[in-house]
C-alpha atoms as a PDB file:
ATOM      1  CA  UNK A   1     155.092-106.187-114.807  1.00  0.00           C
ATOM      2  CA  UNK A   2     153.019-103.911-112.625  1.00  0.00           C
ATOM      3  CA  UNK A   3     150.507-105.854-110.307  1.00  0.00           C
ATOM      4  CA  UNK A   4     147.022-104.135-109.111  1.00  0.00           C
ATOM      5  CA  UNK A   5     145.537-105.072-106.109  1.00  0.00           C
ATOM      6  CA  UNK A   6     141.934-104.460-105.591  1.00  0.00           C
ATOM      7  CA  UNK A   7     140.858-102.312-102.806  1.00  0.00           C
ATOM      8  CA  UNK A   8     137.666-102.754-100.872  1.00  0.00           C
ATOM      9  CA  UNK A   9     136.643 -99.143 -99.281  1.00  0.00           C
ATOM     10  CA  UNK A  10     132.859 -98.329 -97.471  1.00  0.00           C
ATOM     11  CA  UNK A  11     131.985 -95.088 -98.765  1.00  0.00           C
ATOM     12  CA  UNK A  12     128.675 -93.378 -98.545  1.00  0.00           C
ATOM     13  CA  UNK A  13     126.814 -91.497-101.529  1.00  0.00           C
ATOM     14  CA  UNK A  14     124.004 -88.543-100.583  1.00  0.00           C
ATOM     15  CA  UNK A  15     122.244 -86.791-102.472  1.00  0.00           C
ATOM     16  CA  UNK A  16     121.258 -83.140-102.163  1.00  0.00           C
ATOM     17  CA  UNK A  17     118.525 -82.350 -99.164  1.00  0.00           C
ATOM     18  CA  UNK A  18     116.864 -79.830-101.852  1.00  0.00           C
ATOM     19  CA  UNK A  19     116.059 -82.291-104.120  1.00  0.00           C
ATOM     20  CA  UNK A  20     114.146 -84.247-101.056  1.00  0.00           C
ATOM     21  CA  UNK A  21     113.028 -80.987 -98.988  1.00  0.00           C
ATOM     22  CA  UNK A  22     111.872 -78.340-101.417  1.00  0.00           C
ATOM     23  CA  UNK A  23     108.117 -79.092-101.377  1.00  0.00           C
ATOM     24  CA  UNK A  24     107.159 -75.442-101.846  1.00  0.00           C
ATOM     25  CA  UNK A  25     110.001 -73.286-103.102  1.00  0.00           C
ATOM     26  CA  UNK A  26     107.759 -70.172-101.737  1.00  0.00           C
ATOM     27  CA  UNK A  27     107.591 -71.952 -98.578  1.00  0.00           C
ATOM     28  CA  UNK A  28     108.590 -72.675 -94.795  1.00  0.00           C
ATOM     29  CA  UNK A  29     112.058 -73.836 -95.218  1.00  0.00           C
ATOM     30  CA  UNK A  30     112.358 -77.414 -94.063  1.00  0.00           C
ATOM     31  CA  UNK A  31     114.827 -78.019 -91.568  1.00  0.00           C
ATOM     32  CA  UNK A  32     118.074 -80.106 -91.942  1.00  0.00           C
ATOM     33  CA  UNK A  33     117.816 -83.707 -91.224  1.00  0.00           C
ATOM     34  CA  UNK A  34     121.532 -84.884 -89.813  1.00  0.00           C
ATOM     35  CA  UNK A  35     122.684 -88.082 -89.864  1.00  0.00           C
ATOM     36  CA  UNK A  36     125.488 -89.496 -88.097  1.00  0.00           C
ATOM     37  CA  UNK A  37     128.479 -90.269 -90.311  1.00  0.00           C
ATOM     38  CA  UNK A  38     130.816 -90.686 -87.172  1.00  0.00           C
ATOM     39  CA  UNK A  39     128.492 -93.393 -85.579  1.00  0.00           C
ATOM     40  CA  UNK A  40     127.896 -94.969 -89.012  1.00  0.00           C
ATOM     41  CA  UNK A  41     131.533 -95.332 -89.949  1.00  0.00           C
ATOM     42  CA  UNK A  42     132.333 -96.565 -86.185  1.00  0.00           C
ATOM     43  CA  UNK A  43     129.734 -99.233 -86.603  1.00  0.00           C
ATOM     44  CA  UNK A  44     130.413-100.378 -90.262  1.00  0.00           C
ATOM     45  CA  UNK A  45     134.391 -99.900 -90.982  1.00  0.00           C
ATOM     46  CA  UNK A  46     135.705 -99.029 -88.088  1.00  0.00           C
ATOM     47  CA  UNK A  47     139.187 -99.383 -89.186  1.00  0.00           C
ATOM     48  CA  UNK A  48     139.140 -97.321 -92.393  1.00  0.00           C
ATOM     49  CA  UNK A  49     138.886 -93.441 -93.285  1.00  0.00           C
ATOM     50  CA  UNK A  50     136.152 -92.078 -93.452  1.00  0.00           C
ATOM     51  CA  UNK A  51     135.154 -91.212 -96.892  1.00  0.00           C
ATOM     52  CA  UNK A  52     132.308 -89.467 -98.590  1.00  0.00           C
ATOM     53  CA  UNK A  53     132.504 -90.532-102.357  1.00  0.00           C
ATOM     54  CA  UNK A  54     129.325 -88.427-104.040  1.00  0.00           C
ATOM     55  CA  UNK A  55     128.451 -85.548-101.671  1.00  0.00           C
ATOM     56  CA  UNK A  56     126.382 -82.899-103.453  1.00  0.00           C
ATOM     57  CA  UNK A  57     128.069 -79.517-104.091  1.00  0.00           C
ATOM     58  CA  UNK A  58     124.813 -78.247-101.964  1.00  0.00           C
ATOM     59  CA  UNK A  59     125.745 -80.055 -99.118  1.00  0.00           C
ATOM     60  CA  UNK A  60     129.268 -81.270 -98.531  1.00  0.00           C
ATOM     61  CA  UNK A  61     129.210 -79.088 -95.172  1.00  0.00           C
ATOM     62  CA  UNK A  62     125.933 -79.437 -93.723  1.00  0.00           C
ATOM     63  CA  UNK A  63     124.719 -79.188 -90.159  1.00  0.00           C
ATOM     64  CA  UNK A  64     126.774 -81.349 -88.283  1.00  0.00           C
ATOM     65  CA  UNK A  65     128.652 -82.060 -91.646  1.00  0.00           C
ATOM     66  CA  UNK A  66     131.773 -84.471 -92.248  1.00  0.00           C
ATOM     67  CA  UNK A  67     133.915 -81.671 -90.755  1.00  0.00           C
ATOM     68  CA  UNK A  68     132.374 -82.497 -86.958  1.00  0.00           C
ATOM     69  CA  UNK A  69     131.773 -85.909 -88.122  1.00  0.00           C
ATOM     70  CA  UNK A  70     135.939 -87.007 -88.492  1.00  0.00           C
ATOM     71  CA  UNK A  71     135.564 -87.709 -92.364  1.00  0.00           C
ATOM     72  CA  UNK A  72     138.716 -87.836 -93.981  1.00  0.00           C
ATOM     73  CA  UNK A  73     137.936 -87.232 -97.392  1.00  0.00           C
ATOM     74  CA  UNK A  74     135.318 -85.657 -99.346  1.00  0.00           C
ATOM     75  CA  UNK A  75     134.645 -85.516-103.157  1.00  0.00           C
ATOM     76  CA  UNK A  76     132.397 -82.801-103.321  1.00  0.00           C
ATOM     77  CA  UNK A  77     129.927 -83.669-106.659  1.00  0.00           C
ATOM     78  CA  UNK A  78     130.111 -80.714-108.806  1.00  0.00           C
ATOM     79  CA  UNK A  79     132.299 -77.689-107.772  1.00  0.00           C
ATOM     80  CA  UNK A  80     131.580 -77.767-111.386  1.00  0.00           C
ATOM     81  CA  UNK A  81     129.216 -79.618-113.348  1.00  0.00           C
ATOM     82  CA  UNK A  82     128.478 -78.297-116.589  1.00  0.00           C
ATOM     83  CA  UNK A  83     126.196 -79.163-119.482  1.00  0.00           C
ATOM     84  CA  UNK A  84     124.663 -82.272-119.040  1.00  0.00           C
ATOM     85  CA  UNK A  85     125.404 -83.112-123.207  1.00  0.00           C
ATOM     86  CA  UNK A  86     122.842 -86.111-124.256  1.00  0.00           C
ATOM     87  CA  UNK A  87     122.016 -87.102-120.761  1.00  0.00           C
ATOM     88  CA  UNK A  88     125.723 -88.853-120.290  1.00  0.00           C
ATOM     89  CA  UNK A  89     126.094 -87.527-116.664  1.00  0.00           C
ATOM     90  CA  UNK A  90     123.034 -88.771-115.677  1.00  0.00           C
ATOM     91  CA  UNK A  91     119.621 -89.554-117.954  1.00  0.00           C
ATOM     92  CA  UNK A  92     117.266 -88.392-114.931  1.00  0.00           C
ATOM     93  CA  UNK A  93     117.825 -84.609-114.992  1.00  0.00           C
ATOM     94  CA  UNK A  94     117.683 -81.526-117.515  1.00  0.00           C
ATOM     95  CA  UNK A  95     120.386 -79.803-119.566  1.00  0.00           C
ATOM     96  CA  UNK A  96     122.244 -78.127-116.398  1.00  0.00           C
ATOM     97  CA  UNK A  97     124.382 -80.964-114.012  1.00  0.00           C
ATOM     98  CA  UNK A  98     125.986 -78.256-111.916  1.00  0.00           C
ATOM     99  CA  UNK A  99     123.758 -79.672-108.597  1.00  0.00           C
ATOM    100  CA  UNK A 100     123.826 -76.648-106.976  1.00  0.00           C
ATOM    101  CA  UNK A 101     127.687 -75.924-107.747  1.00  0.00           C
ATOM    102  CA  UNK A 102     129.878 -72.944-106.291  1.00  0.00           C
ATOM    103  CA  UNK A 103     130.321 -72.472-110.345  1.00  0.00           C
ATOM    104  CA  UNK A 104     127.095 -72.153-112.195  1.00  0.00           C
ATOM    105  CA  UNK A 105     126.852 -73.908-115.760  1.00  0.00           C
ATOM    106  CA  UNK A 106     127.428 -70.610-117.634  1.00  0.00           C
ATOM    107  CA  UNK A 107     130.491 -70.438-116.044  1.00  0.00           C
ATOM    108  CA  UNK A 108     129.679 -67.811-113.393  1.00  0.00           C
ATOM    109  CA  UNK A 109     130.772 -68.017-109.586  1.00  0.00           C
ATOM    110  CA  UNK A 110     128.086 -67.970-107.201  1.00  0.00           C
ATOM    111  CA  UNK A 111     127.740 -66.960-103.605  1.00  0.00           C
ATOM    112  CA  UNK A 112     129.168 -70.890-102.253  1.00  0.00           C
ATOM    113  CA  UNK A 113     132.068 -70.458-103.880  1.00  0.00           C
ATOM    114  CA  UNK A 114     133.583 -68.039-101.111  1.00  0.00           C
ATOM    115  CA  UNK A 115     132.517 -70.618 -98.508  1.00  0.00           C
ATOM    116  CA  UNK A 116     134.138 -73.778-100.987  1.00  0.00           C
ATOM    117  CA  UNK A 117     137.544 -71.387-101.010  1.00  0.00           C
ATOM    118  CA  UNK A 118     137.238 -69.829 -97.008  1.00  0.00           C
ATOM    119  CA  UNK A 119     137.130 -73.713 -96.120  1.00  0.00           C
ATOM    120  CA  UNK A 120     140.065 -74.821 -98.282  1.00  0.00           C
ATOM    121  CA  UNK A 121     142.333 -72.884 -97.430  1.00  0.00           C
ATOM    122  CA  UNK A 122     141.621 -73.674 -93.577  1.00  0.00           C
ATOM    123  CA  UNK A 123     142.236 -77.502 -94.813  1.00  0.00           C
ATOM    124  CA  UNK A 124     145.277 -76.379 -96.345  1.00  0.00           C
ATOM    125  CA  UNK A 125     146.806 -75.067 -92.886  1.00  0.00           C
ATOM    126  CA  UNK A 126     144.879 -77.527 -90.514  1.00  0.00           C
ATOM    127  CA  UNK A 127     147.661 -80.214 -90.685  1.00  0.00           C
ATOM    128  CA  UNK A 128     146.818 -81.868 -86.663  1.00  0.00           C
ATOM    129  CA  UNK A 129     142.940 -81.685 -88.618  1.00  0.00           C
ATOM    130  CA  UNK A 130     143.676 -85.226 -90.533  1.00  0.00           C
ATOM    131  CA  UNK A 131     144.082 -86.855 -87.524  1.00  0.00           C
ATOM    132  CA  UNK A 132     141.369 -86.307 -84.699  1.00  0.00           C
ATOM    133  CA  UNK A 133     139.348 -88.030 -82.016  1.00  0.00           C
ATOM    134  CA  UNK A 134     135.436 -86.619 -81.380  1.00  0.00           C
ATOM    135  CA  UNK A 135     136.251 -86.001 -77.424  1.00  0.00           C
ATOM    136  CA  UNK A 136     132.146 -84.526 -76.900  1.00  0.00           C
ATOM    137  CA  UNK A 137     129.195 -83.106 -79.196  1.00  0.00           C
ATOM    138  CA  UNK A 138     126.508 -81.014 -76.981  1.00  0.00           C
ATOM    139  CA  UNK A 139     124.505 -77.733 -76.378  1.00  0.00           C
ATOM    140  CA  UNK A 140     126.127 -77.537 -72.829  1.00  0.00           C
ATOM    141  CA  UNK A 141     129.507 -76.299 -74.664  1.00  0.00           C
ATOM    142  CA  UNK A 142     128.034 -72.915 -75.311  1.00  0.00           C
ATOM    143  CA  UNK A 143     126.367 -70.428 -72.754  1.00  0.00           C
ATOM    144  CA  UNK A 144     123.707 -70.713 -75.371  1.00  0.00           C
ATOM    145  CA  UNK A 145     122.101 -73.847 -75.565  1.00  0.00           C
ATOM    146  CA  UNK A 146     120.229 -73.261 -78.868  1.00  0.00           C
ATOM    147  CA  UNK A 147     123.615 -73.459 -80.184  1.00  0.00           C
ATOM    148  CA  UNK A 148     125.580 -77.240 -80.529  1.00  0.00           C
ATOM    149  CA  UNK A 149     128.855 -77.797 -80.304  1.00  0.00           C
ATOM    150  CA  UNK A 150     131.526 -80.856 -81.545  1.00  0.00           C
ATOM    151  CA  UNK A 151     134.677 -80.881 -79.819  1.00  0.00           C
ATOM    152  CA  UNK A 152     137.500 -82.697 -81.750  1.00  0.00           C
ATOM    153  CA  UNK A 153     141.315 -83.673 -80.834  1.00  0.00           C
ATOM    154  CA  UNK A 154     144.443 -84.400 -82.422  1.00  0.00           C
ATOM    155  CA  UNK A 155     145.637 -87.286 -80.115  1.00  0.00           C
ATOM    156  CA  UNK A 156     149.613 -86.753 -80.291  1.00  0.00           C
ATOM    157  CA  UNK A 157     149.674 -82.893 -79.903  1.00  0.00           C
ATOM    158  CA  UNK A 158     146.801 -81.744 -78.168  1.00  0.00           C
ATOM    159  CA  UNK A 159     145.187 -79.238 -81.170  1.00  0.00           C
ATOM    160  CA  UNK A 160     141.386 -78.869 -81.066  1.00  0.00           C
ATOM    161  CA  UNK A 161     139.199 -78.119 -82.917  1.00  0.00           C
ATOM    162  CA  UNK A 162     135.371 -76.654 -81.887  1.00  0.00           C
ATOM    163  CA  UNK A 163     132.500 -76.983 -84.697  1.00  0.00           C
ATOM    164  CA  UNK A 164     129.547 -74.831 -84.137  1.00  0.00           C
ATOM    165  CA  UNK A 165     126.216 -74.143 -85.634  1.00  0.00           C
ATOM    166  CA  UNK A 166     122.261 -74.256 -83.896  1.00  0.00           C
ATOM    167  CA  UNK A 167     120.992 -76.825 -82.934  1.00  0.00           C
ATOM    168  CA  UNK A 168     117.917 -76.224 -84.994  1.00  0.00           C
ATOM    169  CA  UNK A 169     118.681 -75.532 -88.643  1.00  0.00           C
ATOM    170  CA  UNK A 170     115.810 -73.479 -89.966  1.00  0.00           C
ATOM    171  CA  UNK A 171     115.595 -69.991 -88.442  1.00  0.00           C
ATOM    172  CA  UNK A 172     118.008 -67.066 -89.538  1.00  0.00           C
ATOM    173  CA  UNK A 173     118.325 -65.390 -86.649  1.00  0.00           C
ATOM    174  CA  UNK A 174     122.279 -64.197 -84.696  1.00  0.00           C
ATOM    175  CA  UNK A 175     122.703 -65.482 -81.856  1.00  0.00           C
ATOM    176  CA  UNK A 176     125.640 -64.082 -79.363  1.00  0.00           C
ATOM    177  CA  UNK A 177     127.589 -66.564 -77.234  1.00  0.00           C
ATOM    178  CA  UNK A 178     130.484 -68.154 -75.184  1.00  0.00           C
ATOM    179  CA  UNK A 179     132.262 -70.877 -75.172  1.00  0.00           C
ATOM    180  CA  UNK A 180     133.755 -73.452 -73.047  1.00  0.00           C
ATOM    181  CA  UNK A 181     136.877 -74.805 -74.180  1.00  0.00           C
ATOM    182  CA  UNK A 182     140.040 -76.764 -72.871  1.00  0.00           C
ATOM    183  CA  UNK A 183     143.301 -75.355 -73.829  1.00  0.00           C
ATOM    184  CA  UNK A 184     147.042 -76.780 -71.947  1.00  0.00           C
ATOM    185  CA  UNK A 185     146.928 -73.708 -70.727  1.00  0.00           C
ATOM    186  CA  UNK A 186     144.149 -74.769 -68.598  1.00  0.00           C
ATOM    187  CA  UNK A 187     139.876 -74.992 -69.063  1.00  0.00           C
ATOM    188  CA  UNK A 188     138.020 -71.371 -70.059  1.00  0.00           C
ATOM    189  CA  UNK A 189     135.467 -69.928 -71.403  1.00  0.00           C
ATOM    190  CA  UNK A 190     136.153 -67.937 -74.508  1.00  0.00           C
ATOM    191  CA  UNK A 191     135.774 -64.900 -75.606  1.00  0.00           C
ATOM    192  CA  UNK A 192     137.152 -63.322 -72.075  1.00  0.00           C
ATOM    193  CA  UNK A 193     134.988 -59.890 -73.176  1.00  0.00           C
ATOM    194  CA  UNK A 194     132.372 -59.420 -74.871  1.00  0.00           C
ATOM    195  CA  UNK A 195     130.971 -62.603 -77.454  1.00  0.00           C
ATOM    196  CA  UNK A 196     131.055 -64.733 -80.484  1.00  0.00           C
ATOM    197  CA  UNK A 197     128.652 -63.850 -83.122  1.00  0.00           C
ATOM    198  CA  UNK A 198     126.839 -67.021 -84.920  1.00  0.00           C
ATOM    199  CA  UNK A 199     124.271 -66.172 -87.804  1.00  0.00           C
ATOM    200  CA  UNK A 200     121.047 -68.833 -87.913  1.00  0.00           C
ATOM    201  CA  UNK A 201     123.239 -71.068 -90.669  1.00  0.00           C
ATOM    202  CA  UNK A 202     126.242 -70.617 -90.253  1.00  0.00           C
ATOM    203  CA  UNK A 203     128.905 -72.864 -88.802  1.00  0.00           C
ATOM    204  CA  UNK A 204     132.212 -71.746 -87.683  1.00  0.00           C
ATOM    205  CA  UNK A 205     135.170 -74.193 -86.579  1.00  0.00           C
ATOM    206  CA  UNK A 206     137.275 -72.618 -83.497  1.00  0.00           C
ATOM    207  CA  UNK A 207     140.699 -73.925 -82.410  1.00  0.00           C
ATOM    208  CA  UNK A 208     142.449 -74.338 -79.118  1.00  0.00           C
ATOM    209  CA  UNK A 209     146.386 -75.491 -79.252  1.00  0.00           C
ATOM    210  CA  UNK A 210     146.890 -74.619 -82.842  1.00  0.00           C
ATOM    211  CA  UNK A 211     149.961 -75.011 -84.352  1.00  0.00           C
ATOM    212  CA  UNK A 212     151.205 -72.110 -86.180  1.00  0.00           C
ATOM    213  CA  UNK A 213     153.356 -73.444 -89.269  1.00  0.00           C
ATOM    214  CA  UNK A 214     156.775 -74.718 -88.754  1.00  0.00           C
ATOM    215  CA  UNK A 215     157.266 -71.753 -85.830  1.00  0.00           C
ATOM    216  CA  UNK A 216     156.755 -73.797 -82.509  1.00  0.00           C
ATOM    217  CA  UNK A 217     154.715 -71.637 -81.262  1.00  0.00           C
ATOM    218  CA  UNK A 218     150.484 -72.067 -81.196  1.00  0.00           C
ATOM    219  CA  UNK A 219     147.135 -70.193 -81.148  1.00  0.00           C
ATOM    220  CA  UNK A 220     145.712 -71.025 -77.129  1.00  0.00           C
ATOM    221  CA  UNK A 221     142.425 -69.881 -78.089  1.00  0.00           C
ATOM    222  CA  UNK A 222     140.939 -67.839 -80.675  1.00  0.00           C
ATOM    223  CA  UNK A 223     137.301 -66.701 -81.255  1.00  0.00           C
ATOM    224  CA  UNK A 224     137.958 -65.485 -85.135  1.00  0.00           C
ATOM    225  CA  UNK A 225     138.380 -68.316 -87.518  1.00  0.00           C
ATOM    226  CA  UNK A 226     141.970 -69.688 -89.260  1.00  0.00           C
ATOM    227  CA  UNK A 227     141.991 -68.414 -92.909  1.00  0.00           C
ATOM    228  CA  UNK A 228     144.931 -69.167 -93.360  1.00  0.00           C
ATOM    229  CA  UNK A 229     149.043 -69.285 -91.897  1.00  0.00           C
ATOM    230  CA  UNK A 230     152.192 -68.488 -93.862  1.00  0.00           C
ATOM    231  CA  UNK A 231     155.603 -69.535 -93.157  1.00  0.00           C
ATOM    232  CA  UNK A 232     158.443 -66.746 -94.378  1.00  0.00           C
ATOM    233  CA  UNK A 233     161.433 -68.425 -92.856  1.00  0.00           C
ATOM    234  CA  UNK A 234     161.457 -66.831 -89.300  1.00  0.00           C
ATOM    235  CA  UNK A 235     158.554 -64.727 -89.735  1.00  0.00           C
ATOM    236  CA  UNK A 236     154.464 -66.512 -89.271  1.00  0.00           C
ATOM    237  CA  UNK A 237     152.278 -64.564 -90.603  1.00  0.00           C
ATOM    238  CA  UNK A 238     148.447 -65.694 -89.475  1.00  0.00           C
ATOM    239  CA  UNK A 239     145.397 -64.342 -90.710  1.00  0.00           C
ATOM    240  CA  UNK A 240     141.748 -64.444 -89.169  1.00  0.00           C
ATOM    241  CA  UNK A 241     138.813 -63.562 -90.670  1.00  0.00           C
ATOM    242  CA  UNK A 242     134.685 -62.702 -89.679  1.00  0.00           C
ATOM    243  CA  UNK A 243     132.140 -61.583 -91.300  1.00  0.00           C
ATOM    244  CA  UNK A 244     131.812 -57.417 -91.269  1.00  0.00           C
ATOM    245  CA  UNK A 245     131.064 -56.100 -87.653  1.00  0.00           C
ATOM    246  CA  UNK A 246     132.192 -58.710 -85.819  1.00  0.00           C
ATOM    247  CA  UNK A 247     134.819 -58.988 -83.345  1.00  0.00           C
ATOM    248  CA  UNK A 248     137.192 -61.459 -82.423  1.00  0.00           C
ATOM    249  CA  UNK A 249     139.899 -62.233 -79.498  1.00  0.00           C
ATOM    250  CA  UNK A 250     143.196 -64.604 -79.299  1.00  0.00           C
ATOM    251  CA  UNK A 251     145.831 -65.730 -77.603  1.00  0.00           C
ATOM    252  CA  UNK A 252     149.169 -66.369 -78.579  1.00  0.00           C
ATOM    253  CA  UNK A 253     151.335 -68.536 -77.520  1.00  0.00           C
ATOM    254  CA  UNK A 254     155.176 -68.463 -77.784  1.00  0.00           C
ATOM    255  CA  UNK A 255     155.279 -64.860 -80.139  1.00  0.00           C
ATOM    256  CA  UNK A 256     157.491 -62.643 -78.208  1.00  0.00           C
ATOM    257  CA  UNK A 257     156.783 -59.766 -80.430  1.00  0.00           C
ATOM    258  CA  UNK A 258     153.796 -59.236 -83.138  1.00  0.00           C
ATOM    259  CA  UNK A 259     151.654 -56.608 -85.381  1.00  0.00           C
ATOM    260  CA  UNK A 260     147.894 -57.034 -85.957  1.00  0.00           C
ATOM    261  CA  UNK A 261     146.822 -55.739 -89.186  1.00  0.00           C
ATOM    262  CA  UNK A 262     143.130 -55.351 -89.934  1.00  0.00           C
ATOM    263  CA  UNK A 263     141.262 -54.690 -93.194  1.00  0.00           C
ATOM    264  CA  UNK A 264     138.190 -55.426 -95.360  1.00  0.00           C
ATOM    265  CA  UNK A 265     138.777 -57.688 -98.552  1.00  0.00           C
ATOM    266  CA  UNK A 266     137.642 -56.303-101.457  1.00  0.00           C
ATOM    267  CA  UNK A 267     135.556 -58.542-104.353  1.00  0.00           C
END
């Protein structure tokens, strides 16, 4: 006989900010009120994951989102939602139940889904990600300070991880910066030439001390983001990525020999 245990778990619901911020849809665009998952958790269940049960597909990575924040698992609410047949998802809304989805109702992939699949597949190859400490969250990180920064760390090997966006979520403007990071290696200030290129909402996640598959050896610093890192037995094959125009720079540690390959990917 198979005995169930019930499990008591402190999760938080949100609902989408468009629902609650659109007031004009010809309008100013409202900006992003965050709230602090990371202090809520702390202060409410301190000793369990943190885990975000119902977070709209519109807004599972928000400013200061549950990647900065140390959640541990997210069930973004719909990647997919479909036809909302006889009210049965939910009596309060029309037909369509894809709340702002990376896949429309009709089936059709929309613009979030390259962000949805760019983030997974960081996840994927993130492994010192599932376990991190928030070390420091602050505009003083960047040489910009219209630009704030989370700095998270794996405690047992050291990987970081650097989550930026502005500060202020509104305007659309690109900002060029530096940043300060800490690497074994020692404390600098990254890119060494030239900058890192942040558009007015977007958010990139930067690592220091990242482990690059089984190999041993690490990424010191990097300025480009991880898409993703494949293992071929004694071959690591890592792949950056940025948006077109921009420019990157890394460092890499242990590789006594490599090729960099560069190319545009095509829809």
């Amino acid at each position: 006989m198979n005995h169930h245990e019930e499990v008591s778990k402190t999760t938080v619901d949100t609902l989408d900010p468009i629902i609650e911020t659109c007031l004009n849809v010809n309008g100013a665009v409202e900006p992003y009120t965050v709230f602090d998952y990371y202090d809520h958790f702390q202060s409410v269940a301190q000793t369990q994951p943190s885990f975000l049960m119902e977070f709209q597909g519109g807004s599972y990575n928000p400013y200061d989102g549950p990647a900065a924040q140390k959640v541990i698992a997210v069930n973004i609410y719909m990647v997919y939602g479909g036809t909302n047949w006889g009210n049965i998802g939910f009596p309060e809304v029309g037909t369509g139940y894809d709340c702002s989805s990376p896949i429309h109702e009709n089936r059709l992939i929309c613009d979030k889904y390259n962000e949805v699949k760019l983030f997974g597949l960081f996840v994927r190859v993130a492994h010192e990600f599932t376990k991190v400490d928030r070390i420091g969250k602050s505009s003083k990180y960047a040489t910009d300070e219209d630009i704030f920064t989370t700095e998270l760390r794996n405690p047992d090997t050291g990987a970081e991880y650097y989550v930026t966006r502005h500060e202020y979520s509104p305007p659309t403007n690109v900002t060029k910066l530096r940043l300060k990071v800490s690497t074994k290696a020692g404390n600098l200030t990254m890119p060494t030439s030239g900058s890192i290129t942040l558009n007015g909402r977007q958010s990139k996640t930067l690592v220091t001390d990242f482990n690059i598959g089984s190999s041993g050896n690490k990424i010191t610093y990097a300025t480009l983001e991880v898409l993703t890192v494949v293992d071929l037995g004694d071959r690591q094959v890592v792949v950056f990525w940025a948006l077109d125009g921009e420019q990157g720079e890394f460092l890499l540690k242990g590789a006594k020999s490599g090729k960099a390959l560069s190319g545009k990917a095509e829809d």
